[in-house]
C-alpha atoms as a PDB file:
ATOM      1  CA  UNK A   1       0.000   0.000   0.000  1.00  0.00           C
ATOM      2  CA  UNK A   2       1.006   3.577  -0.632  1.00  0.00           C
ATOM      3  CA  UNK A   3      -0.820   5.571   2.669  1.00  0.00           C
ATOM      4  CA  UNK A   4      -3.311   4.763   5.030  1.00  0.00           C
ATOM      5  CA  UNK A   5      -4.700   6.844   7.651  1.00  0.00           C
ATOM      6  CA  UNK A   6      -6.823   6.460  10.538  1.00  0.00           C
ATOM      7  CA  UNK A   7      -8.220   8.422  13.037  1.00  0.00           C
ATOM      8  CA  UNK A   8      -8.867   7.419  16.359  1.00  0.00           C
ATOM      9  CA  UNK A   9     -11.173   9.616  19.589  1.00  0.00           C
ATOM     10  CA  UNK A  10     -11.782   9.293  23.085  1.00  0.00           C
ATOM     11  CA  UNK A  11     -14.072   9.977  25.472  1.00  0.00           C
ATOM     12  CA  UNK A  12     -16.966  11.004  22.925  1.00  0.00           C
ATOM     13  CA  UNK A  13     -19.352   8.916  24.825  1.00  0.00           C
ATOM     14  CA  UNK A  14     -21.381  11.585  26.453  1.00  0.00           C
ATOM     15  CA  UNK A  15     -21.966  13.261  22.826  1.00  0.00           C
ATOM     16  CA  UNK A  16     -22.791  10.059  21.165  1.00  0.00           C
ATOM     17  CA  UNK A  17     -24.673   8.198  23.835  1.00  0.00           C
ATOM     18  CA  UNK A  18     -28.335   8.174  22.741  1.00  0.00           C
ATOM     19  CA  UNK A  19     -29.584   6.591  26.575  1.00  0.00           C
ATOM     20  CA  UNK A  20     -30.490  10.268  27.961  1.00  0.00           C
ATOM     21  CA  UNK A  21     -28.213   9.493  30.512  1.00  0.00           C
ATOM     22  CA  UNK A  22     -25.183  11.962  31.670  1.00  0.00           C
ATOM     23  CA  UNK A  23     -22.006  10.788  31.679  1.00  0.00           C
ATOM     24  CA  UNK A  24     -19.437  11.319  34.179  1.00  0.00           C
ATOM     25  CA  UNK A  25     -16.263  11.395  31.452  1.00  0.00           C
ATOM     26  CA  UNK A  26     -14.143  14.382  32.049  1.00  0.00           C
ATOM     27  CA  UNK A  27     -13.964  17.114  29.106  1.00  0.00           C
ATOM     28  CA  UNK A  28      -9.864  16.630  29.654  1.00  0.00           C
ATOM     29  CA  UNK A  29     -10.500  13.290  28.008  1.00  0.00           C
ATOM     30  CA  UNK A  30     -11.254  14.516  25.103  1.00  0.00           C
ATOM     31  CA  UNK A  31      -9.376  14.214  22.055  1.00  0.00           C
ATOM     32  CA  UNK A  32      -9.202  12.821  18.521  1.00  0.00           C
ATOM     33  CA  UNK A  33      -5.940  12.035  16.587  1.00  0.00           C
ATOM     34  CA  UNK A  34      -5.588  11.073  12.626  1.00  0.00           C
ATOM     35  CA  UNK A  35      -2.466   9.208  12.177  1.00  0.00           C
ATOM     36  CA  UNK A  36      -1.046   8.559   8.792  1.00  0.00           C
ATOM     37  CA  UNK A  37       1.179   5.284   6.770  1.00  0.00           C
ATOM     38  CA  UNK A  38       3.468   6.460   4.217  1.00  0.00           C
ATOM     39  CA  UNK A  39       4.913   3.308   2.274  1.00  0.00           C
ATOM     40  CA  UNK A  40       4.903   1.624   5.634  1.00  0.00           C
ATOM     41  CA  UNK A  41       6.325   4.810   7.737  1.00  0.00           C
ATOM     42  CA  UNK A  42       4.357   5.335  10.401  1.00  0.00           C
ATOM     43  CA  UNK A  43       4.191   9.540  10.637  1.00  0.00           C
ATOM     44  CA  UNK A  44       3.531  11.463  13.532  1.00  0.00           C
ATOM     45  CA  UNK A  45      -0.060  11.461  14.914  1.00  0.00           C
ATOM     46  CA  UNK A  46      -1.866  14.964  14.319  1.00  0.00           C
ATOM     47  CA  UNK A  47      -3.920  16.058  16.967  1.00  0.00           C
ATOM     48  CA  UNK A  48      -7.303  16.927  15.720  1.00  0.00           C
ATOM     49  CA  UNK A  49      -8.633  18.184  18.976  1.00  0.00           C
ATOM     50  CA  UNK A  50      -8.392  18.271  23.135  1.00  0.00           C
ATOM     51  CA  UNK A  51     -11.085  19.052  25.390  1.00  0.00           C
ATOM     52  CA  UNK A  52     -14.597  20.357  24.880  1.00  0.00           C
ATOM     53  CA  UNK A  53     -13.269  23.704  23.277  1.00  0.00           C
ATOM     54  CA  UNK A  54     -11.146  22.088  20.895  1.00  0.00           C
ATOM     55  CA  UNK A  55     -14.145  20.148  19.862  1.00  0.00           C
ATOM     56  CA  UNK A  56     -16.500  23.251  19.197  1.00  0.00           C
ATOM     57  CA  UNK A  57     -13.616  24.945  18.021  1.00  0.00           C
ATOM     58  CA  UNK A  58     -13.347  21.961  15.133  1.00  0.00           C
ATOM     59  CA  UNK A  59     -16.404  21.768  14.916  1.00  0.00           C
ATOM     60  CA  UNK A  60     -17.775  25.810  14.157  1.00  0.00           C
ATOM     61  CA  UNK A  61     -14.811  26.468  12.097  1.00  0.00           C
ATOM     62  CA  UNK A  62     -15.578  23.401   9.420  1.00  0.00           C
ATOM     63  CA  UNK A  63     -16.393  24.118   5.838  1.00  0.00           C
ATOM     64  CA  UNK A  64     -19.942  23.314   5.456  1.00  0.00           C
ATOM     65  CA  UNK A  65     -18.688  21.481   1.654  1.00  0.00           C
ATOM     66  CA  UNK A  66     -17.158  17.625   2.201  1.00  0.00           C
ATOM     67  CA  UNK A  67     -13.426  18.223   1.441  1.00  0.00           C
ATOM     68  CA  UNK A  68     -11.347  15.383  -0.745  1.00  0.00           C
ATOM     69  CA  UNK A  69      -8.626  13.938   1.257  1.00  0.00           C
ATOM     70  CA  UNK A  70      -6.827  13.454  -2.066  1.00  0.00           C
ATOM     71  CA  UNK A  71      -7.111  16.594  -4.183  1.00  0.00           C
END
């Protein structure tokens, strides 16, 4: 394989949980990394966010058009 990426995220579960329930995960917990392959070289993981303002910050400054990973 040329690339492959991933991205992984923890402590979402108190935005994705659908029981109504509150959950008692710490906003400090949050974060979501993308880590890339390049011919088999493992890159640096990027840090895509930390925390609950990191998220919103992500999240309000998003294009509102799907973006090509490959352009």
């Amino acid at each position: 394989r040329f690339s492959k990426f991933g991205v992984s995220a923890s402590g979402l579960e108190a935005y994705v949980s659908d029981d109504g329930k509150a959950s008692d995960t710490e906003d400090e917990n949050l974060q979501a990394e993308l880590r890339i392959s390049l011919l088999n070289m493992q890159l640096r993981p990027v840090v895509l966010f930390n925390g609950v303002t990191g998220l919103m910050s992500a999240v309000w400054s998003a294009p509102s058009e799907l973006t090509s990973a490959f352009k």
